[in-house]
C-alpha atoms as a PDB file:
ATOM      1  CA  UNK A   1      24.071  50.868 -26.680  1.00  0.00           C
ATOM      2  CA  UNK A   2      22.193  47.985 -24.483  1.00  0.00           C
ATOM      3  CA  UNK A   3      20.832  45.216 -26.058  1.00  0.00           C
ATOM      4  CA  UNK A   4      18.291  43.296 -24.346  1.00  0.00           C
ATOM      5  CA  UNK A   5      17.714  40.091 -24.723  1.00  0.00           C
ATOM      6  CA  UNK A   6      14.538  38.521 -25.609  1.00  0.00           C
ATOM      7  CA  UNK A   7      12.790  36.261 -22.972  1.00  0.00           C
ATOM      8  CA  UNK A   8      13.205  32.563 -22.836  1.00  0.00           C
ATOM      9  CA  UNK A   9      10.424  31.107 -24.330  1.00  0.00           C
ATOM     10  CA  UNK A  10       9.364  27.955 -23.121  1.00  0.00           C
ATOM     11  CA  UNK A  11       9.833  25.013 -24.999  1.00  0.00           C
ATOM     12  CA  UNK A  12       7.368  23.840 -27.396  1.00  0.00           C
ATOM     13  CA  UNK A  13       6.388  20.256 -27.528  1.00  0.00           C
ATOM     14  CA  UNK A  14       6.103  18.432 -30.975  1.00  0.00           C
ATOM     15  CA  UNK A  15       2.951  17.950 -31.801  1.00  0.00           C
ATOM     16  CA  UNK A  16       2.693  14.593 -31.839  1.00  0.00           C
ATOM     17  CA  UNK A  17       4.004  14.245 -28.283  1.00  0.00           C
ATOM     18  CA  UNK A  18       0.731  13.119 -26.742  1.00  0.00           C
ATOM     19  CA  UNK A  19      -0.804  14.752 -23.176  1.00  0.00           C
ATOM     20  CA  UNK A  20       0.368  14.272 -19.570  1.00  0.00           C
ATOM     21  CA  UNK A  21      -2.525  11.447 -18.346  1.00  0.00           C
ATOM     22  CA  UNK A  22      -2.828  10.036 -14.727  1.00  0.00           C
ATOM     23  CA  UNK A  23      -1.956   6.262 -14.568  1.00  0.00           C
ATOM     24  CA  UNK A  24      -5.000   4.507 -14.244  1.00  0.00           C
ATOM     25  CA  UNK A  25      -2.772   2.025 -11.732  1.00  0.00           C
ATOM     26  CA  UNK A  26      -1.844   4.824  -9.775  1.00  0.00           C
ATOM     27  CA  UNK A  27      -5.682   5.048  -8.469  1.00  0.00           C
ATOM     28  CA  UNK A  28      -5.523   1.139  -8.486  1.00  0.00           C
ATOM     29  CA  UNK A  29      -2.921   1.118  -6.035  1.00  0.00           C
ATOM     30  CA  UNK A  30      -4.635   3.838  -3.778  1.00  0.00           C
ATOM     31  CA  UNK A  31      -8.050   2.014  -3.700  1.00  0.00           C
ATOM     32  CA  UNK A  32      -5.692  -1.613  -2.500  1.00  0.00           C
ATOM     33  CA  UNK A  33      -3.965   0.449  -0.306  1.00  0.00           C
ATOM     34  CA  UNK A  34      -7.270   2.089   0.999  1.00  0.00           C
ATOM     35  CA  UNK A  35      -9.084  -1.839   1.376  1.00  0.00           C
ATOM     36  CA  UNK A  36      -5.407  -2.949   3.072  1.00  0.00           C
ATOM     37  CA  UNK A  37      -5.881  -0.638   5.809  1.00  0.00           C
ATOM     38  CA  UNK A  38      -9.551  -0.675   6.298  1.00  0.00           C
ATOM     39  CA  UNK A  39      -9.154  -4.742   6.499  1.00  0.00           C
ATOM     40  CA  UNK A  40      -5.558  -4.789   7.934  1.00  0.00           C
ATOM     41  CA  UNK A  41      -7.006  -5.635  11.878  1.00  0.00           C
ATOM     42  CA  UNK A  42      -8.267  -8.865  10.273  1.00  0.00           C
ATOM     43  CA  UNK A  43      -5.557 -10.031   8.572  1.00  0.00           C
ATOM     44  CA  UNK A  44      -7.243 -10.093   5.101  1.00  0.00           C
ATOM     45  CA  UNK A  45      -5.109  -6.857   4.290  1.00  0.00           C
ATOM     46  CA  UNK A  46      -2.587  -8.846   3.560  1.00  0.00           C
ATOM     47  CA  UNK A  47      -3.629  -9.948  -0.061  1.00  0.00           C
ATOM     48  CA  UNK A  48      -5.195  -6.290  -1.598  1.00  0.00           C
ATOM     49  CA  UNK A  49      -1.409  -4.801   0.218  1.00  0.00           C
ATOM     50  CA  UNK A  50       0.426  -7.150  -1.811  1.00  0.00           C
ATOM     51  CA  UNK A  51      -1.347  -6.797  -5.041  1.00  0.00           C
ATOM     52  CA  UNK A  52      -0.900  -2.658  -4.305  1.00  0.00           C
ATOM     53  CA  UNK A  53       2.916  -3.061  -3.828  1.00  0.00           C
ATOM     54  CA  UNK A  54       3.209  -5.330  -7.005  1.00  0.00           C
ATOM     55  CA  UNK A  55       0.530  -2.940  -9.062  1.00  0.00           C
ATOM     56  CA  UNK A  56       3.128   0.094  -7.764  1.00  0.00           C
ATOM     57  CA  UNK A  57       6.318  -1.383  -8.735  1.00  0.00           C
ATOM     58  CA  UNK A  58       4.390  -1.729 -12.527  1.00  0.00           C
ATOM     59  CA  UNK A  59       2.739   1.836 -12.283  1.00  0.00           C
ATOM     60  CA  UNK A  60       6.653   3.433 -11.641  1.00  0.00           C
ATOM     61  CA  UNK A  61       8.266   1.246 -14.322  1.00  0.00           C
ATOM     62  CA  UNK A  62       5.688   2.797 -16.833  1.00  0.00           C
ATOM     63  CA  UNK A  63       5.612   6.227 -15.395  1.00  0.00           C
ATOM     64  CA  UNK A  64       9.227   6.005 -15.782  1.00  0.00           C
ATOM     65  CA  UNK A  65       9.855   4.641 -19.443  1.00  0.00           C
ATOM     66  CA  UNK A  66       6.791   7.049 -20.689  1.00  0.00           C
ATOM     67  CA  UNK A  67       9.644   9.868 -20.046  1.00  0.00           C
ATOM     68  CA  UNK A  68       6.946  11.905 -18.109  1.00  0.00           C
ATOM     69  CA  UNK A  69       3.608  11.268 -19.773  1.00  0.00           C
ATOM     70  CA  UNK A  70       2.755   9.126 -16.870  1.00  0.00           C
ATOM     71  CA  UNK A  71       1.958  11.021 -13.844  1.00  0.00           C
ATOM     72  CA  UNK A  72       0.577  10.280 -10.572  1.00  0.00           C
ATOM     73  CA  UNK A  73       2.889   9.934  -8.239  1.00  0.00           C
ATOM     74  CA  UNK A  74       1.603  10.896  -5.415  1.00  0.00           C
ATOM     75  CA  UNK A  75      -1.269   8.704  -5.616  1.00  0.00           C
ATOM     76  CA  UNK A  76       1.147   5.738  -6.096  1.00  0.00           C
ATOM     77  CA  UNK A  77       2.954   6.857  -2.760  1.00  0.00           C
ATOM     78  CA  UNK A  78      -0.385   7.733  -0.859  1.00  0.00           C
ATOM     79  CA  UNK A  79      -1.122   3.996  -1.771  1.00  0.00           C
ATOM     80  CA  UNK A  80       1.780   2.637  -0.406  1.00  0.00           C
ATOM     81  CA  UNK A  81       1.745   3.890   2.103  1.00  0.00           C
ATOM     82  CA  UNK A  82      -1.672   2.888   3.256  1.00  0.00           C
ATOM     83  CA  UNK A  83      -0.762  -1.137   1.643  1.00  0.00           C
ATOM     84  CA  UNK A  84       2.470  -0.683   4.473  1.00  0.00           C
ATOM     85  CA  UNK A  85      -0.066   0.181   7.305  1.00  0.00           C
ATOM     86  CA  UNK A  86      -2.335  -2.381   6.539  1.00  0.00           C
ATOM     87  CA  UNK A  87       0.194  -4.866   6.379  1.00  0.00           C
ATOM     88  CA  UNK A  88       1.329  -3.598   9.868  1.00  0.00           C
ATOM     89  CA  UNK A  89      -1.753  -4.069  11.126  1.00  0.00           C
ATOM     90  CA  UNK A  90      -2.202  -7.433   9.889  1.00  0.00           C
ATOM     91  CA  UNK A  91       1.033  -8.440  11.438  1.00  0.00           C
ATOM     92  CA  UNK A  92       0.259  -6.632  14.601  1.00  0.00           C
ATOM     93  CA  UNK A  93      -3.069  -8.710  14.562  1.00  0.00           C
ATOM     94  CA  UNK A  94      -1.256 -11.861  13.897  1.00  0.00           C
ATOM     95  CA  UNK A  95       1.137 -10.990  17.081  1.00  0.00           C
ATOM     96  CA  UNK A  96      -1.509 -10.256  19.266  1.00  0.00           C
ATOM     97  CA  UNK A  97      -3.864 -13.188  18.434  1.00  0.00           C
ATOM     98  CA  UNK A  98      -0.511 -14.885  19.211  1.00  0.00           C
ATOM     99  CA  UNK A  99      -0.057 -13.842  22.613  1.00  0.00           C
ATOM    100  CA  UNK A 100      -3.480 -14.212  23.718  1.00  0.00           C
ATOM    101  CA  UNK A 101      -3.949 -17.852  22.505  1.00  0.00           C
ATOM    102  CA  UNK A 102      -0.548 -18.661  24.199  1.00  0.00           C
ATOM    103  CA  UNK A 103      -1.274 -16.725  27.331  1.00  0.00           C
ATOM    104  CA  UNK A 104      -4.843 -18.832  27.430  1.00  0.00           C
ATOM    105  CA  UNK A 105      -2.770 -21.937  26.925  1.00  0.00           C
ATOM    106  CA  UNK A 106      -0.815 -21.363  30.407  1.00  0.00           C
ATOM    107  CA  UNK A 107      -3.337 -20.079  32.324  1.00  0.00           C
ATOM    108  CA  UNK A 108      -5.333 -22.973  31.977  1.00  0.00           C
ATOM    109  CA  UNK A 109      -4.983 -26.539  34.212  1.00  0.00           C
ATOM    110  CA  UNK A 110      -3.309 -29.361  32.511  1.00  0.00           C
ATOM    111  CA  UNK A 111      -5.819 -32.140  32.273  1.00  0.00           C
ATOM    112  CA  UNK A 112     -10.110 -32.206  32.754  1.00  0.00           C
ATOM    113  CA  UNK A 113     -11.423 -31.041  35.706  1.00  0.00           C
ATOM    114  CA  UNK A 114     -13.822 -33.408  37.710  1.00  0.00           C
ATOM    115  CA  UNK A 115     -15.838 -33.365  41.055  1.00  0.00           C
ATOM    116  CA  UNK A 116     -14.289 -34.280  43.838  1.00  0.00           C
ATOM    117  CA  UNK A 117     -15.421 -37.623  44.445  1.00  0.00           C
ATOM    118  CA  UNK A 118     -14.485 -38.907  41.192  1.00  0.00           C
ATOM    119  CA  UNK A 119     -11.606 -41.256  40.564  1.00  0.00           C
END
């Protein structure tokens, strides 16, 4: 005689266990991340990448200690993501300014130029 075994149910939640949400930081950090890259070439991505990366760090601890009620991941990674390329640009703005203005500086003559008959 075969017995068959029934299929595994899946497990039922308590009913008090309250729904999967989004975290509302996750889209925070995605709209920072978005501003740092769109304002990354003039070095003003700097402050929305930081606030994103600090925003993130809180958005994983929650997502984390809710044991899985928390979701949105990916957002929080999509906005990192973008907060890192902004602060790249920034820094490859800063770099670049850098090199021109020294670049300037040499090429320039040392002292004021006047006519020739001028002492």
């Amino acid at each position: 005689m075969v017995t068959t075994m029934p299929a595994a149910s899946p497990a039922t939640r308590h009913p008090f266990d309250p729904d999967p949400v989004r975290s509302t930081k996750s889209r925070a950090v995605f709209a920072l991340g978005l501003v740092a890259l769109l304002t990354g070439p003039l070095v003003g991505g700097i402050v929305p990448a930081t606030l994103a990366m600090l925003l993130a760090r809180q958005a994983r601890r929650e997502a984390y200690a809710s044991g899985g009620y928390l979701t949105g991941a990916a957002w929080l990674r999509r906005g990192e993501r973008l907060a890192w390329a902004g602060v790249v640009l920034a820094a490859t703005a800063v770099v670049a300014a850098t090199v021109i203005g020294v670049v300037n500086l040499a090429d320039g003559s040392g002292g004021q130029d006047f006519a020739p008959g001028v002492d």
